[in-house]
Protein backbone atom coordinates (compact mmCIF):
# COMPACT_ATOMS: atom_id res chain seq x y z
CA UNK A 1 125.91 124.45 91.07
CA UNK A 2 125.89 121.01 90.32
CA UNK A 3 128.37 118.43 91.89
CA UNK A 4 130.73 117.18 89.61
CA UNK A 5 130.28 113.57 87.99
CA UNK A 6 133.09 112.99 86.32
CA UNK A 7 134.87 111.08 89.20
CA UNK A 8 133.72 107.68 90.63
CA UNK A 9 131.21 105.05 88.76
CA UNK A 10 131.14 105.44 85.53
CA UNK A 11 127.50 103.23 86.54
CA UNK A 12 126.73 106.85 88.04
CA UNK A 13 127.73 108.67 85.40
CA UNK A 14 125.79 106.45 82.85
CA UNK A 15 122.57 106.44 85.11
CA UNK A 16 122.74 110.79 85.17
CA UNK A 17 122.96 110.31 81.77
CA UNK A 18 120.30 108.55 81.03
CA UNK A 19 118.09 110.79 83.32
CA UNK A 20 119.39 113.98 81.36
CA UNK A 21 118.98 112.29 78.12
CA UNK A 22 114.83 111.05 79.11
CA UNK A 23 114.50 114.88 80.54
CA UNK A 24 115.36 116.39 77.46
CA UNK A 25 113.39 113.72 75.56
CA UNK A 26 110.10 114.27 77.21
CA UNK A 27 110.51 118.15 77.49
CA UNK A 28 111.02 118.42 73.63
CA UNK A 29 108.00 115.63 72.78
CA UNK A 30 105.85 116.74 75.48
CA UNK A 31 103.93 119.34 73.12
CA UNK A 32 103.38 116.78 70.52
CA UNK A 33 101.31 114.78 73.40
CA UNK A 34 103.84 111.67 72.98
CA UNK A 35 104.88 111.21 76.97
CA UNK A 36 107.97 108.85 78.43
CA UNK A 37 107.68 104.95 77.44
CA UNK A 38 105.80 106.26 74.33
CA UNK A 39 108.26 106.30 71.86
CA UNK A 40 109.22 102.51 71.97
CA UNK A 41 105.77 101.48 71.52
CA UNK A 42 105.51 104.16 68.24
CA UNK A 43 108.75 102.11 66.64
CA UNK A 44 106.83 98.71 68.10
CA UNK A 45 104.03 99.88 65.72
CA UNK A 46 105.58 101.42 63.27
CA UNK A 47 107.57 97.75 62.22
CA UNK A 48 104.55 95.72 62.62
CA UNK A 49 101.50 96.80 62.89
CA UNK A 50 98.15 95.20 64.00
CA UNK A 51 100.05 93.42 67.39
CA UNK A 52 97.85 92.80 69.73
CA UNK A 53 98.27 94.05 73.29
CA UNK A 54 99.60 90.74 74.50
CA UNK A 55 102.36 90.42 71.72
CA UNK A 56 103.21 94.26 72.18
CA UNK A 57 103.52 93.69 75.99
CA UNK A 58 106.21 90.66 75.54
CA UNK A 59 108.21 92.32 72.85
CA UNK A 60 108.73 95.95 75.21
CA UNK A 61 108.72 93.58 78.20
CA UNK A 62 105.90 95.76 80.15
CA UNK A 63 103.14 94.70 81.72
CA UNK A 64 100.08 94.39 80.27
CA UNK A 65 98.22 96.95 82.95
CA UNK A 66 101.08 99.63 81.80
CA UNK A 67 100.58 98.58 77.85
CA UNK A 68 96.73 99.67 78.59
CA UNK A 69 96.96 102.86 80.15
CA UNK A 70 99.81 103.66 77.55
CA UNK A 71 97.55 102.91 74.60
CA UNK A 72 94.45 104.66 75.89
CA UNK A 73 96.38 107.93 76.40
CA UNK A 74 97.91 107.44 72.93
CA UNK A 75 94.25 106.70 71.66
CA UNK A 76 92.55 109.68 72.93
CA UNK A 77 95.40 111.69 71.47
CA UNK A 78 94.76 110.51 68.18
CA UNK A 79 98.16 108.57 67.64
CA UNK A 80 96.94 105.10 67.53
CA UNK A 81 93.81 103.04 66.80
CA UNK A 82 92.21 99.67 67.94
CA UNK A 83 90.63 97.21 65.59
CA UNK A 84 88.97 94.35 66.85
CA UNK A 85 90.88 91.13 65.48
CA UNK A 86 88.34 89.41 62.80
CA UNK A 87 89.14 86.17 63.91
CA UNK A 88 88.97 86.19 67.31
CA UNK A 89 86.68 89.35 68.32
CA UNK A 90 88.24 89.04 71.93
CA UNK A 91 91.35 90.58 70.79
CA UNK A 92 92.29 94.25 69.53
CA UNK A 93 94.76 94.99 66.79
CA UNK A 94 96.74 98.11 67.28
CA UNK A 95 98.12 100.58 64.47
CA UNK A 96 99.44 103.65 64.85
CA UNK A 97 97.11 106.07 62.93
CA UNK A 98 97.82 108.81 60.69
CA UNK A 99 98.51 111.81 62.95
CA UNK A 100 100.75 108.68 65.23
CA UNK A 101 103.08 108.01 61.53
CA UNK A 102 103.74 111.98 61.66
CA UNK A 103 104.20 112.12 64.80
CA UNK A 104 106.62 109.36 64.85
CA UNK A 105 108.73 111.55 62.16
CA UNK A 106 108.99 114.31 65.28
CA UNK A 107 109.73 111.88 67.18
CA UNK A 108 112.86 110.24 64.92
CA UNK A 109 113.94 113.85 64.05
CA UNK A 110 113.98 114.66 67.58
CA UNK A 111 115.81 111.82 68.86
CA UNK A 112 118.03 112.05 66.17
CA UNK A 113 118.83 115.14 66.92
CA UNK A 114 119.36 114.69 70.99
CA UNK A 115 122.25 112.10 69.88
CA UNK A 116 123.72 114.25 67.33
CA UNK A 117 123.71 116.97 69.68
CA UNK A 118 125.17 114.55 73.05
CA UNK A 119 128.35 113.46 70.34
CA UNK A 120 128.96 117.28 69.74
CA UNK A 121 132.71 117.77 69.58
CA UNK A 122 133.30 113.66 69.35
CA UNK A 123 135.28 112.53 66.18
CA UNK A 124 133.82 109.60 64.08
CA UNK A 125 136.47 107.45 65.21
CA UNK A 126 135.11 108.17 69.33
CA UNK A 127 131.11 107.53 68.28
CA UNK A 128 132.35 104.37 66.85
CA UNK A 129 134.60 103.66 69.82
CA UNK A 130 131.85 104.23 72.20
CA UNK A 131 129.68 102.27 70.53
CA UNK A 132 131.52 99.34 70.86
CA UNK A 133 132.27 99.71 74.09
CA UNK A 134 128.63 100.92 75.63
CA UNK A 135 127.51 97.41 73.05
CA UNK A 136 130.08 95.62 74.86
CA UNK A 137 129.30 96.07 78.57
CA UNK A 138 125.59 96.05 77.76
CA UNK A 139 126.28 92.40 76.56
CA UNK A 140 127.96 91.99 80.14
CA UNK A 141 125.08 93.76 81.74
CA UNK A 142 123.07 91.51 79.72
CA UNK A 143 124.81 88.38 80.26
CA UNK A 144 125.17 89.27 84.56
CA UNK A 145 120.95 89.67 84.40
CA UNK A 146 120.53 86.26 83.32
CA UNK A 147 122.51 84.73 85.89
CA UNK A 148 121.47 86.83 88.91
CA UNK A 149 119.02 85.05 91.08
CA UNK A 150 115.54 85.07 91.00
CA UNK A 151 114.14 87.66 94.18
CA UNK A 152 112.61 85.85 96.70
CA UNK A 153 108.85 85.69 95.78
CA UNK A 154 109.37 84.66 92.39
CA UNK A 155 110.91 81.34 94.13
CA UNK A 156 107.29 80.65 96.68
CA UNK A 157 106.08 77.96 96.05
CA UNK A 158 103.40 78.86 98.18
């Protein structure tokens, strides 16, 4: 039996949320080969195509070791493909091929559906209302990040 989470912070309530919500995710895309951090990087592709590893990296703020493995898995699955840049033959373009444009329909469908499915039993008035208020303390969130101090070895000098 699990231990009730409806009492204490709602931080703890959002955080087993957001596990539940990436379990269910990579359970249901698991068979179509797209794993965890995938998706972001199929929407990425899917607005602009023909980034190059270093713009990708910046715009879903991973590293650019992370970006690599991502996009060699995704490659040998057949859901994206490398061209080298004409201009400067040091960099790769990626696109998202054919079989990573269908996929990326499962992959809309399916997320769709996980959020229709979490707002079972909420009116159109609560979705709204929750919206603006999960907007609003992510602008706080947002806002706090940006003032927090930098950790310790970001500040050597050494």
């Amino acid at each position: 039996m699990r231990p009730p989470i409806n009492n204490g912070h709602i931080t703890r309530l959002m955080s087993h949320l957001v596990r539940r919500h990436h379990h269910n995710i990579h359970t249901l895309l698991n068979e179509h080969h797209v794993y965890p951090g995938q998706p972001p990087l199929m929407f990425a592709l899917a607005r602009e195509g023909g980034q190059s590893q270093n713009e990708l990296a910046r715009q879903l703020d991973i590293k650019a070791a992370t970006l690599t493995v991502m996009l060699n898995r995704m490659e040998k699955n057949g859901l994206v493909r490398r061209e080298t840049d004409a201009r400067d033959l040091r960099v790769s373009r990626i696109y998202l091929s054919d079989k990573g444009h269908s996929t990326l329909k499962i992959v809309r469908e399916t997320l769709d559906m996980l959020e229709q499915r979490a707002l079972d039993n909420f009116s159109e008035e609560e979705t709204e209302l929750l919206r603006g208020l999960l907007a609003r303390m992510n602008d706080n969130v947002t806002t706090m990040s940006e003032t927090l101090p930098l950790p310790n070895s970001a500040n050597d000098t050494n």
